[in-house]
C-alpha atoms as a PDB file:
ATOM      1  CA  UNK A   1       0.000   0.000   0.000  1.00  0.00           C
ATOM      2  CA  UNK A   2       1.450   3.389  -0.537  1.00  0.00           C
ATOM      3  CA  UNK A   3       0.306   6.684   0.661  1.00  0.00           C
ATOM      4  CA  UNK A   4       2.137   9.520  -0.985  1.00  0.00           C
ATOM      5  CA  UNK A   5       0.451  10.274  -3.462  1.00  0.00           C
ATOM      6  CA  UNK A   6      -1.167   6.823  -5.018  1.00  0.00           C
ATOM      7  CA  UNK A   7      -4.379   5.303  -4.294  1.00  0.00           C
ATOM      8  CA  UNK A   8      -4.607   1.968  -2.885  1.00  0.00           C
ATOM      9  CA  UNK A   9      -6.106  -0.864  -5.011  1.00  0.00           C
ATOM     10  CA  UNK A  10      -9.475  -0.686  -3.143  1.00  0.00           C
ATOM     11  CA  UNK A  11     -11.997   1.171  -4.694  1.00  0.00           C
ATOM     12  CA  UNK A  12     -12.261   5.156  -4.032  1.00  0.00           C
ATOM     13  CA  UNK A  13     -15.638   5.571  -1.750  1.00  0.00           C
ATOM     14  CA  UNK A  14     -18.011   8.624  -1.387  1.00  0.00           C
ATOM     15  CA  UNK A  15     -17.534   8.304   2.012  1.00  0.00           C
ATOM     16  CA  UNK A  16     -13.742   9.059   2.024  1.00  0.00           C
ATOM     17  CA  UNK A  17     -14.644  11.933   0.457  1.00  0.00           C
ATOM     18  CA  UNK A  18     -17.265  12.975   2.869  1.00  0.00           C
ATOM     19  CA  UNK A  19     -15.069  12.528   5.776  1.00  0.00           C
ATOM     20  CA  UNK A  20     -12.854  14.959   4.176  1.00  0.00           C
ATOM     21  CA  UNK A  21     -15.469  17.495   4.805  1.00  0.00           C
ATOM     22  CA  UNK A  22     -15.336  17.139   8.163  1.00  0.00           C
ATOM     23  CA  UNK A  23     -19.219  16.556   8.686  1.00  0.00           C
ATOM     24  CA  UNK A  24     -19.725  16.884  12.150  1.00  0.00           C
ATOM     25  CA  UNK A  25     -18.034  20.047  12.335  1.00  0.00           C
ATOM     26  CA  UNK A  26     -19.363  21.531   9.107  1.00  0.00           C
ATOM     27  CA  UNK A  27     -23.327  20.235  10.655  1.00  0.00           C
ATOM     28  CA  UNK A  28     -22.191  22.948  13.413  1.00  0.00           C
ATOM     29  CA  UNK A  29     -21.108  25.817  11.663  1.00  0.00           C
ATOM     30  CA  UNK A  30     -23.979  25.723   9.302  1.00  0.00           C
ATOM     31  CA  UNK A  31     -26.644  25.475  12.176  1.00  0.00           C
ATOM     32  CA  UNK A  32     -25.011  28.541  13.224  1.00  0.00           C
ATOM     33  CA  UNK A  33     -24.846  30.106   9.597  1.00  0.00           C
ATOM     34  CA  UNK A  34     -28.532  29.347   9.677  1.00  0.00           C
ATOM     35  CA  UNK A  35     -29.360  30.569  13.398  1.00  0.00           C
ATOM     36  CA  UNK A  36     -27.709  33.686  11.682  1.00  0.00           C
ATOM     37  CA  UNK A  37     -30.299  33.948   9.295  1.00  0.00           C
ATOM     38  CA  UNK A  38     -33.286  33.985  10.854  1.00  0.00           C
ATOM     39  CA  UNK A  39     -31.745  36.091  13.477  1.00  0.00           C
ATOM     40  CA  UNK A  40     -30.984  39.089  11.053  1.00  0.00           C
ATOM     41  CA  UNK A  41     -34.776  39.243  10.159  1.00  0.00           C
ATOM     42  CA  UNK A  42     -38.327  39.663  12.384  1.00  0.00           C
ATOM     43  CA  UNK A  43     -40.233  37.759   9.077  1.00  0.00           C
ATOM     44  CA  UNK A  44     -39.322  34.032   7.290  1.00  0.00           C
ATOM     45  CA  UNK A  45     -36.100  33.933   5.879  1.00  0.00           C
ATOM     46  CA  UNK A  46     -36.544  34.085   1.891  1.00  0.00           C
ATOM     47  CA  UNK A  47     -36.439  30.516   0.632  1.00  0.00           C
ATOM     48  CA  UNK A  48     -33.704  31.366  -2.164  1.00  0.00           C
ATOM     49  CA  UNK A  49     -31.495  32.747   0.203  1.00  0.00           C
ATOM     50  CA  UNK A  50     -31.885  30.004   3.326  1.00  0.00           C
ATOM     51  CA  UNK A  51     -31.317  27.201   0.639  1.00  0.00           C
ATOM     52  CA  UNK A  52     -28.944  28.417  -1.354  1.00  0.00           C
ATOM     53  CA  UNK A  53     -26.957  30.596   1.400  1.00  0.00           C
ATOM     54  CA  UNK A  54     -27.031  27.633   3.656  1.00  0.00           C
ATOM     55  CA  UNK A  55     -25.774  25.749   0.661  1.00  0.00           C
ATOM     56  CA  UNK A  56     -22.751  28.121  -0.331  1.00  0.00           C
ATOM     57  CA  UNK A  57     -21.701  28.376   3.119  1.00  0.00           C
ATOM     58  CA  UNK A  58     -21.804  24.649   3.681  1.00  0.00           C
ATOM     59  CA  UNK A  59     -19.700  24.026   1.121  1.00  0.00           C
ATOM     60  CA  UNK A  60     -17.067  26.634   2.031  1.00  0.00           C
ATOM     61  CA  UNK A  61     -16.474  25.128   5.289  1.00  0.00           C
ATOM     62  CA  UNK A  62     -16.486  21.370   3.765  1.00  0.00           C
ATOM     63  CA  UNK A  63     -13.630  22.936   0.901  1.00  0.00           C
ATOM     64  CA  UNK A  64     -11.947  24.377   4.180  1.00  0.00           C
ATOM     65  CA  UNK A  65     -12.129  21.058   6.106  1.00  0.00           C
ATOM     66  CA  UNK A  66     -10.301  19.141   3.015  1.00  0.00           C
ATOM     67  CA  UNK A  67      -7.686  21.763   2.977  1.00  0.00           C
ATOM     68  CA  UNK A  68      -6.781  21.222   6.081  1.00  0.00           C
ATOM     69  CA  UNK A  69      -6.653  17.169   5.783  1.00  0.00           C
ATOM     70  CA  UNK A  70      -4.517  17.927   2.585  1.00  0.00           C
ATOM     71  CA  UNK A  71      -2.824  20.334   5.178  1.00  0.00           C
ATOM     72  CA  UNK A  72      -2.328  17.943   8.146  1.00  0.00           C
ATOM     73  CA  UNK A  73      -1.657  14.350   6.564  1.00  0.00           C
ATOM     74  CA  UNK A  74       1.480  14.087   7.781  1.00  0.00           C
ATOM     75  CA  UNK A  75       0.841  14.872  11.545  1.00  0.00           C
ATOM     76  CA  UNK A  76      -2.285  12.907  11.267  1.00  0.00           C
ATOM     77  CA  UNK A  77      -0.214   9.873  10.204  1.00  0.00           C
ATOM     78  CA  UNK A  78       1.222  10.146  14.239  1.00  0.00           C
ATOM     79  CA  UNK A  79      -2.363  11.212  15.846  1.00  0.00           C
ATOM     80  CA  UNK A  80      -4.457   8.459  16.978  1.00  0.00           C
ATOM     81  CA  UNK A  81      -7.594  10.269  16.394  1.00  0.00           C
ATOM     82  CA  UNK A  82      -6.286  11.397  13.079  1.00  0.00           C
ATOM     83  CA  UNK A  83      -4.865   8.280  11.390  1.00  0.00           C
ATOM     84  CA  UNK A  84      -7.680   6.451  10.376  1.00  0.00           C
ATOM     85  CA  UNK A  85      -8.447   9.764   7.873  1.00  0.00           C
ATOM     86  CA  UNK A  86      -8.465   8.965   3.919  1.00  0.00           C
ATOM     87  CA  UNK A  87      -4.968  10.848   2.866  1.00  0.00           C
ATOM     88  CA  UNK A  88      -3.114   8.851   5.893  1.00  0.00           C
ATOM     89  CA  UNK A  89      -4.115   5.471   4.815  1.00  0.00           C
ATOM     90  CA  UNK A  90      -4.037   6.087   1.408  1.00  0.00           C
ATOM     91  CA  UNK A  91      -7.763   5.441   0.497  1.00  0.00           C
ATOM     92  CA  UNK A  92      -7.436   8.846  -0.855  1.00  0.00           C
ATOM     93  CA  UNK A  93      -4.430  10.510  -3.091  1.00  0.00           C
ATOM     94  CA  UNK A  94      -3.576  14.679  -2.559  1.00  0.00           C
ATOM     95  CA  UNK A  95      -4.487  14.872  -6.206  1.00  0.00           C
ATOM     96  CA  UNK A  96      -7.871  13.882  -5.658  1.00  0.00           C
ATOM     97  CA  UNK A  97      -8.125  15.321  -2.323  1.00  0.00           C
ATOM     98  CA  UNK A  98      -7.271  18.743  -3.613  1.00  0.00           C
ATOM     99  CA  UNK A  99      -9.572  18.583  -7.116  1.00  0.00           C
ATOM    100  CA  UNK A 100     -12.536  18.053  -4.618  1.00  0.00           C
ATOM    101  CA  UNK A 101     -11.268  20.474  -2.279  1.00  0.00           C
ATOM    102  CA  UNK A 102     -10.976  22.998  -4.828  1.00  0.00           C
ATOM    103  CA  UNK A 103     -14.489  21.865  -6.911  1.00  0.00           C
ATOM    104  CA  UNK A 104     -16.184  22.555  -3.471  1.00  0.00           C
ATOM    105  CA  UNK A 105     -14.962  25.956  -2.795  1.00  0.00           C
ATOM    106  CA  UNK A 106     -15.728  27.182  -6.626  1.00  0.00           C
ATOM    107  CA  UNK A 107     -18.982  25.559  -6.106  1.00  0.00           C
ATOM    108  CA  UNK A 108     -19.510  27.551  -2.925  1.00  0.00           C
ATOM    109  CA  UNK A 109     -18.535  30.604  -4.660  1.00  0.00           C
ATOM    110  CA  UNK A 110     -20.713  30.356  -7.742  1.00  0.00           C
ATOM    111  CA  UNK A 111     -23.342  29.884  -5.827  1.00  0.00           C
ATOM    112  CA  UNK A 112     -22.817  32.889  -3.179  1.00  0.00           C
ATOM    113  CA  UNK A 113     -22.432  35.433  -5.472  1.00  0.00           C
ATOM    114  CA  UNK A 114     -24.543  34.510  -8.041  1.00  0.00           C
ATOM    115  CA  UNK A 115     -27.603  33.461  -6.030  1.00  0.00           C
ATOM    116  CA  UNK A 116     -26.809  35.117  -2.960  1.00  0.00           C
ATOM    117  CA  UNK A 117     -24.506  38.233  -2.572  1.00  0.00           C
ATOM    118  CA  UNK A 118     -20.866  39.248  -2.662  1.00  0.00           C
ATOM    119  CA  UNK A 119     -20.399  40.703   0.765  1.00  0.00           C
ATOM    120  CA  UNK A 120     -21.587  36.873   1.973  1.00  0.00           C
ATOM    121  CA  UNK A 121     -18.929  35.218  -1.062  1.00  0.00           C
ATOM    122  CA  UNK A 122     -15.706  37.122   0.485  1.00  0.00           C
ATOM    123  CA  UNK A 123     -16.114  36.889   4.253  1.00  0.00           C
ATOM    124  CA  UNK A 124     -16.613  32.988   3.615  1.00  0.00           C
ATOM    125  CA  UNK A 125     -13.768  32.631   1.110  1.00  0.00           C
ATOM    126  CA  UNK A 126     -11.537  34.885   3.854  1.00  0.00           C
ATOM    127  CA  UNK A 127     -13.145  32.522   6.552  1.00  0.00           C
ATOM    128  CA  UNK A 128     -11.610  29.646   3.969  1.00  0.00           C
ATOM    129  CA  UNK A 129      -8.369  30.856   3.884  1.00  0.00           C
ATOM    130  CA  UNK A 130      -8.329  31.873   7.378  1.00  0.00           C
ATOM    131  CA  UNK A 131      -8.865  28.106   8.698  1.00  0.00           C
ATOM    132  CA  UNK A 132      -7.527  26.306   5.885  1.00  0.00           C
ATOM    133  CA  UNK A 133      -4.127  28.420   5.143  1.00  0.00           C
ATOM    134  CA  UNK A 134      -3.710  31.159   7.928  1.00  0.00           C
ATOM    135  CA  UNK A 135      -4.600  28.323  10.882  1.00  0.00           C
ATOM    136  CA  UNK A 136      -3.546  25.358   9.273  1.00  0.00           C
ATOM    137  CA  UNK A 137      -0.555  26.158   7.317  1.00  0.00           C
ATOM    138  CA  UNK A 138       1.049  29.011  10.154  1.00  0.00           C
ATOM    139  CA  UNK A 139      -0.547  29.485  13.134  1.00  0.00           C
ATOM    140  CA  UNK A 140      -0.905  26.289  14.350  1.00  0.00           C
ATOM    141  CA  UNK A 141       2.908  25.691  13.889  1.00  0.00           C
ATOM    142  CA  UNK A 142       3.835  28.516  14.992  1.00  0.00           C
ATOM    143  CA  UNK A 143       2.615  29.247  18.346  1.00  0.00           C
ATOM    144  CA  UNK A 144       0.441  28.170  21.425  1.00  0.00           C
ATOM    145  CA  UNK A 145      -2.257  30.444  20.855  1.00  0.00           C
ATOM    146  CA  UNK A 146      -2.643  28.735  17.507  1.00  0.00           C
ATOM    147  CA  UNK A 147      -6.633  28.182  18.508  1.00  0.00           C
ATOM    148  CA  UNK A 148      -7.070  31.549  20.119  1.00  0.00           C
ATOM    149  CA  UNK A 149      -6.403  33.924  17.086  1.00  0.00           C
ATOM    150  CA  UNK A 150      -7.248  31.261  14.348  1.00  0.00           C
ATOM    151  CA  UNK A 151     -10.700  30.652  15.998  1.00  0.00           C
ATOM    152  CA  UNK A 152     -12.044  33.941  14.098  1.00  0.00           C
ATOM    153  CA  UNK A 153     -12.520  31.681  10.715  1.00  0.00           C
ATOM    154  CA  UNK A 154     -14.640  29.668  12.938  1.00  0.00           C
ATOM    155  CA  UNK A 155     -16.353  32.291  14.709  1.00  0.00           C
ATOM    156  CA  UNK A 156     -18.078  33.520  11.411  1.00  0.00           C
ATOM    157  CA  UNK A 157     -20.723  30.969  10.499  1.00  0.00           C
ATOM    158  CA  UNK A 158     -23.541  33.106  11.752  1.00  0.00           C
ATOM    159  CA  UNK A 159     -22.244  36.446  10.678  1.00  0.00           C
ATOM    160  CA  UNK A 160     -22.211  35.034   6.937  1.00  0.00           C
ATOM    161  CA  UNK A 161     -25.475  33.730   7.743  1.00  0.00           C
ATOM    162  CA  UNK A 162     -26.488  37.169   9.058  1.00  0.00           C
ATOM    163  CA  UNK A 163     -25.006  38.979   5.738  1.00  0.00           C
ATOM    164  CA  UNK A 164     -26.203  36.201   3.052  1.00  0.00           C
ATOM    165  CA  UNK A 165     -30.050  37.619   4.166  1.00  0.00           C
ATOM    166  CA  UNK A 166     -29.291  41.416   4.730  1.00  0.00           C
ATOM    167  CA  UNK A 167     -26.474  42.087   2.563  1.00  0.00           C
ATOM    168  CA  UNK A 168     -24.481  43.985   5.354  1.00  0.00           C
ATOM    169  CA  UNK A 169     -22.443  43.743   8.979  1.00  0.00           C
ATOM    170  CA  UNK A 170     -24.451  44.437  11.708  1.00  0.00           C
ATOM    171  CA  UNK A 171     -23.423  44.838  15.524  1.00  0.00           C
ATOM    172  CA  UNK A 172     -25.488  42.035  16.322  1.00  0.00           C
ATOM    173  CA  UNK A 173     -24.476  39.639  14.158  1.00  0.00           C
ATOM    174  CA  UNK A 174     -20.667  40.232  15.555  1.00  0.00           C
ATOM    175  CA  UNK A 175     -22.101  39.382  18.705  1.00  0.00           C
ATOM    176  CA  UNK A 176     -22.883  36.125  17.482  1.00  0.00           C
ATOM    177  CA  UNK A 177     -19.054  35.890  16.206  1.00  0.00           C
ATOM    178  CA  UNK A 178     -17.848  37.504  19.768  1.00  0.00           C
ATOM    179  CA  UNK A 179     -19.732  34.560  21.882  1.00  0.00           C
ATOM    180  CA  UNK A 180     -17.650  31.750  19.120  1.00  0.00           C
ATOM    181  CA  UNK A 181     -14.670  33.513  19.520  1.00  0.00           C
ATOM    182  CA  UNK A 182     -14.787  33.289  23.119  1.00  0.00           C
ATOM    183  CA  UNK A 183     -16.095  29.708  23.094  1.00  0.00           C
ATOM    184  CA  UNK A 184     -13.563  28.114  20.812  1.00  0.00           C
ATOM    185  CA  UNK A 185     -10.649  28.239  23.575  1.00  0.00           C
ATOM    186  CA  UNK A 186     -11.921  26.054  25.966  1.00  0.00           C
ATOM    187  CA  UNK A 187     -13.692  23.644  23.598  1.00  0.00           C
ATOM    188  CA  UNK A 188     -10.444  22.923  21.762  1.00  0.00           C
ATOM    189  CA  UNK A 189      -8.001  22.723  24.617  1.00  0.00           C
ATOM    190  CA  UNK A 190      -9.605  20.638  26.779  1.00  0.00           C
ATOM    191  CA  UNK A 191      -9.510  18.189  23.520  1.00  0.00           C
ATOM    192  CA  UNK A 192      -5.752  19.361  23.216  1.00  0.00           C
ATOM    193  CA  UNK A 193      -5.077  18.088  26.956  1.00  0.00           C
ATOM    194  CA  UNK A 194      -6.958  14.669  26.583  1.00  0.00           C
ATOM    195  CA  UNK A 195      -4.636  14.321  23.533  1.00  0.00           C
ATOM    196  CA  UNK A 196      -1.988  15.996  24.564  1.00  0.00           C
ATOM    197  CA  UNK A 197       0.569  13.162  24.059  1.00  0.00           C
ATOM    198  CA  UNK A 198      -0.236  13.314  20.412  1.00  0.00           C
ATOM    199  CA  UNK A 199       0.470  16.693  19.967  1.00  0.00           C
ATOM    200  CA  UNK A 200       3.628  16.528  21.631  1.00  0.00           C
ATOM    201  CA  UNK A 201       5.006  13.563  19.354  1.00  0.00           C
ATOM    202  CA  UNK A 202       3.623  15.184  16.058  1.00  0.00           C
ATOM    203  CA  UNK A 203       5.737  18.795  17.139  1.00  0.00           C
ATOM    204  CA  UNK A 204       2.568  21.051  16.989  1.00  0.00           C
ATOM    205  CA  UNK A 205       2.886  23.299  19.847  1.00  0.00           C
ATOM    206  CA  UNK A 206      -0.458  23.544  21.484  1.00  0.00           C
ATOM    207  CA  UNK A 207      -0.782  25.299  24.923  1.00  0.00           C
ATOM    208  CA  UNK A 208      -0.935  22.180  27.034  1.00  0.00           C
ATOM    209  CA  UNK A 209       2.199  20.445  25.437  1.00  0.00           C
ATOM    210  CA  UNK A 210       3.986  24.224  25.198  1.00  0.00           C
ATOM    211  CA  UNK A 211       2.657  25.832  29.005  1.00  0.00           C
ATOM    212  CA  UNK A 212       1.610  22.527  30.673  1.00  0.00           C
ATOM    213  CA  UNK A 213      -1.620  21.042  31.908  1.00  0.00           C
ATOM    214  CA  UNK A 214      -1.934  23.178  34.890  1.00  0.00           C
ATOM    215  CA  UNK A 215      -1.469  26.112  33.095  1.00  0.00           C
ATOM    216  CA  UNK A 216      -3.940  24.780  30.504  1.00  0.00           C
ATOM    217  CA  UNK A 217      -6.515  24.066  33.021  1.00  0.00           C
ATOM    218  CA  UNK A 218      -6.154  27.472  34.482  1.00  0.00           C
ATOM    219  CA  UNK A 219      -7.109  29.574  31.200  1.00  0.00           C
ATOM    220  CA  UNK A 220      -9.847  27.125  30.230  1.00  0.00           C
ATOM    221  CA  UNK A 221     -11.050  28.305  32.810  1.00  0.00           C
ATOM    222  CA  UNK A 222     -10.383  32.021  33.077  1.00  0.00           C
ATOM    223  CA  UNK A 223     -11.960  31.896  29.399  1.00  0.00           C
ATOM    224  CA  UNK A 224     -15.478  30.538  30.438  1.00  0.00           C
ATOM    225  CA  UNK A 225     -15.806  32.917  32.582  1.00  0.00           C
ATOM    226  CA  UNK A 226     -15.255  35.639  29.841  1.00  0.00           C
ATOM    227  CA  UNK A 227     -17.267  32.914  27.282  1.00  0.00           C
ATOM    228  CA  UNK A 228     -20.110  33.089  29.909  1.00  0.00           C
ATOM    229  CA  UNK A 229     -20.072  36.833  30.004  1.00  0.00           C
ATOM    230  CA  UNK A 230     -19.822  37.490  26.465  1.00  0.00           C
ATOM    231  CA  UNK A 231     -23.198  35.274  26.190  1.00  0.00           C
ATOM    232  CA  UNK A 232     -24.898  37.858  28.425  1.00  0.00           C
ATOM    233  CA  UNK A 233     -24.760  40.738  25.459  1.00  0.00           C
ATOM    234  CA  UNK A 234     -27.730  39.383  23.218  1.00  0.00           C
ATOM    235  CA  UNK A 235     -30.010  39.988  26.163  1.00  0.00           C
ATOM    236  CA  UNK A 236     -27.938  43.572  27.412  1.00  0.00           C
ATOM    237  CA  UNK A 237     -28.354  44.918  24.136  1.00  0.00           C
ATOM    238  CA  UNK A 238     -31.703  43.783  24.071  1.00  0.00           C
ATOM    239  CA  UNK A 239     -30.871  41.360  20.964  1.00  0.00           C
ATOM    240  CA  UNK A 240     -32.891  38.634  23.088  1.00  0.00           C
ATOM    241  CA  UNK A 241     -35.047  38.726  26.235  1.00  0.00           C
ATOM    242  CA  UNK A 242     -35.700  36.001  29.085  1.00  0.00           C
ATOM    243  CA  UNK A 243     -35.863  33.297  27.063  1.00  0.00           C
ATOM    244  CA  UNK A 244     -32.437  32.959  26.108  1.00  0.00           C
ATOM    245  CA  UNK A 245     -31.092  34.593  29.005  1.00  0.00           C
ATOM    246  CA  UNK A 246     -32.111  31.777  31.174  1.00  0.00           C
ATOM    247  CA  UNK A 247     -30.708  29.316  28.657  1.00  0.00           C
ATOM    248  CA  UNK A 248     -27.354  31.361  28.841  1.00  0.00           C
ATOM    249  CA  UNK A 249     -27.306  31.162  32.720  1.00  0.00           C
ATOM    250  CA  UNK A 250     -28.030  27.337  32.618  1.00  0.00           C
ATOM    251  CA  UNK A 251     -26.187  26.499  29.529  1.00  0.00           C
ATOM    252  CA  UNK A 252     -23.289  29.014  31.208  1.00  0.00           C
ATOM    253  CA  UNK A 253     -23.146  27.432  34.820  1.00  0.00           C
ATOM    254  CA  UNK A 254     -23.171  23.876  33.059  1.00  0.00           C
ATOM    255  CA  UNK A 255     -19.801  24.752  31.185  1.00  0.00           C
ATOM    256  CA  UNK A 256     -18.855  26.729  34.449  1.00  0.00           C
ATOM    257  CA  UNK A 257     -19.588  23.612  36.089  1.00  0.00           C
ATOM    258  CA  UNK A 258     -17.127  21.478  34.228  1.00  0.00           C
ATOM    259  CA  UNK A 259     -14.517  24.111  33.858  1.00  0.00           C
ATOM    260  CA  UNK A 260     -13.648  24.422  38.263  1.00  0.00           C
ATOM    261  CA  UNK A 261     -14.226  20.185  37.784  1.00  0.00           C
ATOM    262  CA  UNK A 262     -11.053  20.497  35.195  1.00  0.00           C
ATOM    263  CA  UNK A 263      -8.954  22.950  36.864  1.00  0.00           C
ATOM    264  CA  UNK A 264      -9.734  21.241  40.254  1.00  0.00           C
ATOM    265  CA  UNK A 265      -9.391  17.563  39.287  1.00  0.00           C
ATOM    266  CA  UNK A 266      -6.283  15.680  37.509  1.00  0.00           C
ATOM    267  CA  UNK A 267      -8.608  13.213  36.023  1.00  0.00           C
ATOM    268  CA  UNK A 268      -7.826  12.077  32.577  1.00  0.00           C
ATOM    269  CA  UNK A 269     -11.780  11.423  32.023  1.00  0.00           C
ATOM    270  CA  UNK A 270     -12.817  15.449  32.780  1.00  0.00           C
ATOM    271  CA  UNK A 271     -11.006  16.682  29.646  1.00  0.00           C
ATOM    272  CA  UNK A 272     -13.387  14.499  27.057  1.00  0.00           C
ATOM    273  CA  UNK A 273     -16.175  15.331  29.292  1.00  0.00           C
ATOM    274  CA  UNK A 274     -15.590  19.200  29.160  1.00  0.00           C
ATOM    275  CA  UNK A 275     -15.095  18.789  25.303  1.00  0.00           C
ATOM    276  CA  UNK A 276     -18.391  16.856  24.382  1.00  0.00           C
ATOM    277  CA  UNK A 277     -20.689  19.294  27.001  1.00  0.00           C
ATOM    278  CA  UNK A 278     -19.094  22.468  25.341  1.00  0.00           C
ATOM    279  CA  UNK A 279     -20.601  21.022  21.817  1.00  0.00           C
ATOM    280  CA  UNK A 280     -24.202  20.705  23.002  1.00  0.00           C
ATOM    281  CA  UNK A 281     -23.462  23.779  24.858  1.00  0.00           C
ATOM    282  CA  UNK A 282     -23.237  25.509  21.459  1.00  0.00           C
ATOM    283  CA  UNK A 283     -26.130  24.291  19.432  1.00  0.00           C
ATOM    284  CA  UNK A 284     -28.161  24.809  22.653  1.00  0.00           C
ATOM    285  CA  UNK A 285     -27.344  28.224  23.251  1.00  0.00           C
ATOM    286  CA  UNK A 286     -27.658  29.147  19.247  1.00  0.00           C
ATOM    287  CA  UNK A 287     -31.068  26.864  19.126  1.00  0.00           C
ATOM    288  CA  UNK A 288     -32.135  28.929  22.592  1.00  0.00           C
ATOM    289  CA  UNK A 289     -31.292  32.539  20.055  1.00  0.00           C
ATOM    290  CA  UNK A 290     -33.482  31.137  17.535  1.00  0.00           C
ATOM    291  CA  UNK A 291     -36.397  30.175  19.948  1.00  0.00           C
ATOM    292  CA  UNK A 292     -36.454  33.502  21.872  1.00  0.00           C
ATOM    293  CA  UNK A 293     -36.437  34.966  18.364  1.00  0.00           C
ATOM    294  CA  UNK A 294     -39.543  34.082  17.480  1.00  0.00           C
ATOM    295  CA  UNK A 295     -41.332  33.454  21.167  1.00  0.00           C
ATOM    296  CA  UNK A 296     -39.691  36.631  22.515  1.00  0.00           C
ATOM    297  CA  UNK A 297     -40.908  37.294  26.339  1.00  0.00           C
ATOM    298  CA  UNK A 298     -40.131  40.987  27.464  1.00  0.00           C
END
């Protein structure tokens, strides 16, 4: 079997190409994309523009995702979590890898600026390069807090869902990117300590492997506390009312909750634990921003 390069002799499947998109990930963003939508807006989202928006911004993030496996093949040949990907055991070659990377982002622009608009085409295609070249390629090579300033290309999602239905930037809408931004740190380093050990053998500097669990523990925590504050401005600004609020404050004290459990407790289980809760934490708070959206309580 070789992997540089040459597909093995089993047959290419769709499904190693859908794993290159990343799906779980890319299901995320574009509920948030979406959220984003319906948020800009008192009335129904236009049809066109939900289906086709949510479309072009799907793909983006799925040409994105395939970057980055084309990105990190060799590092994911020494990650456990990462080996079993298409490019490391050669079910995949780059050359196919990068065609449908590159089919998916023109696809995703065609379809953003001629369906949808161009302010919505260019902050995805920067949100593109800034997770599949600035992150991937640089940052996360380069320094600990790799996750901290690359987490803006993730933290756009509903602001390009925001612009594909208004055609503009809006304060609130970088609300929605603030609260992402601020919940990205703690979600991906209590991964990074649970795999720690895998970092440290493939060289890629993340903050536990570079500063230490301790340290590690300390500003996952110190950032859910600003994470928990930031998710109080929808409902200060009067973006949302009690609804969400209350789903902020439970949501909030539940990743509060597992944040002191971290920082207090050297158990290899808590990491994992912290990880999966801040995912539901996510779509619930986003899903609790659409409900109070349209069942607002004053």
């Amino acid at each position: 079997m070789e992997q540089q390069g040459v597909i093995t002799d089993q047959a290419v499947s769709w499904r190693d190409f859908y794993q290159l998109c990343k799906p779980r990930v890319v299901y995320l963003i574009v509920f948030t994309a979406i959220v984003g939508m319906f948020l800009s807006t008192p009335d129904m989202v236009p049809w066109s523009v939900l289906l086709l928006g949510t479309l072009g911004i799907g793909l983006g993030a799925a040409s994105g995702a395939a970057i980055n496996h084309l990105v990190d093949e060799k590092i994911d040949v020494l990650m456990g979590r990462t080996k079993g990907r298409p490019l490391p055991t050669g079910r995949l070659d780059r050359r196919h890898a990068f065609a449908f990377a590159l089919a998916l982002c023109v696809t995703s622009m065609c379809i953003l600026v001629l369906f949808v608009n161009a302010l919505t085409a260019i902050l995805t295609f920067a949100s593109l390069v800034g997770y599949a070249v600035i992150y991937s390629v640089f940052l996360k090579h380069a320094t600990p807090q790799n996750i901290v300033i690359g987490g803006a290309a993730g933290a756009m999602p509903p602001v390009l869902g925001w612009t594909a239905v208004t055609g503009y930037l809006d304060a609130h809408a970088l609300l929605l990117f603030l609260i992402i931004f601020a919940w990205t740190p703690p979600h991906f380093w209590a991964l990074a300590i649970h795999r720690r050990a895998e970092y440290a053998k493939a060289d890629v500097p993340m903050l536990p492997v570079t500063h230490g669990v301790e340290f590690t523990r300390l500003q996952i925590l110190l950032y859910t506390i600003i994470m928990f504050v930031v998710t109080l401005l929808p409902f200060v600004t009067s973006m949302s009312s009690l609804i969400y609020l209350a789903a902020a404050l439970v949501l909030g004290a539940g990743f509060l909750y597992y944040s002191v459990r971290l920082f207090k407790a050297d158990d290899d289980a808590v990491p994992m634990t912290t990880f999966k809760y801040s995912i539901y934490y996510l779509a619930g708070l986003f899903a609790a921003l659409l409900v109070d959206h349209y069942v607002p309580l004053v």
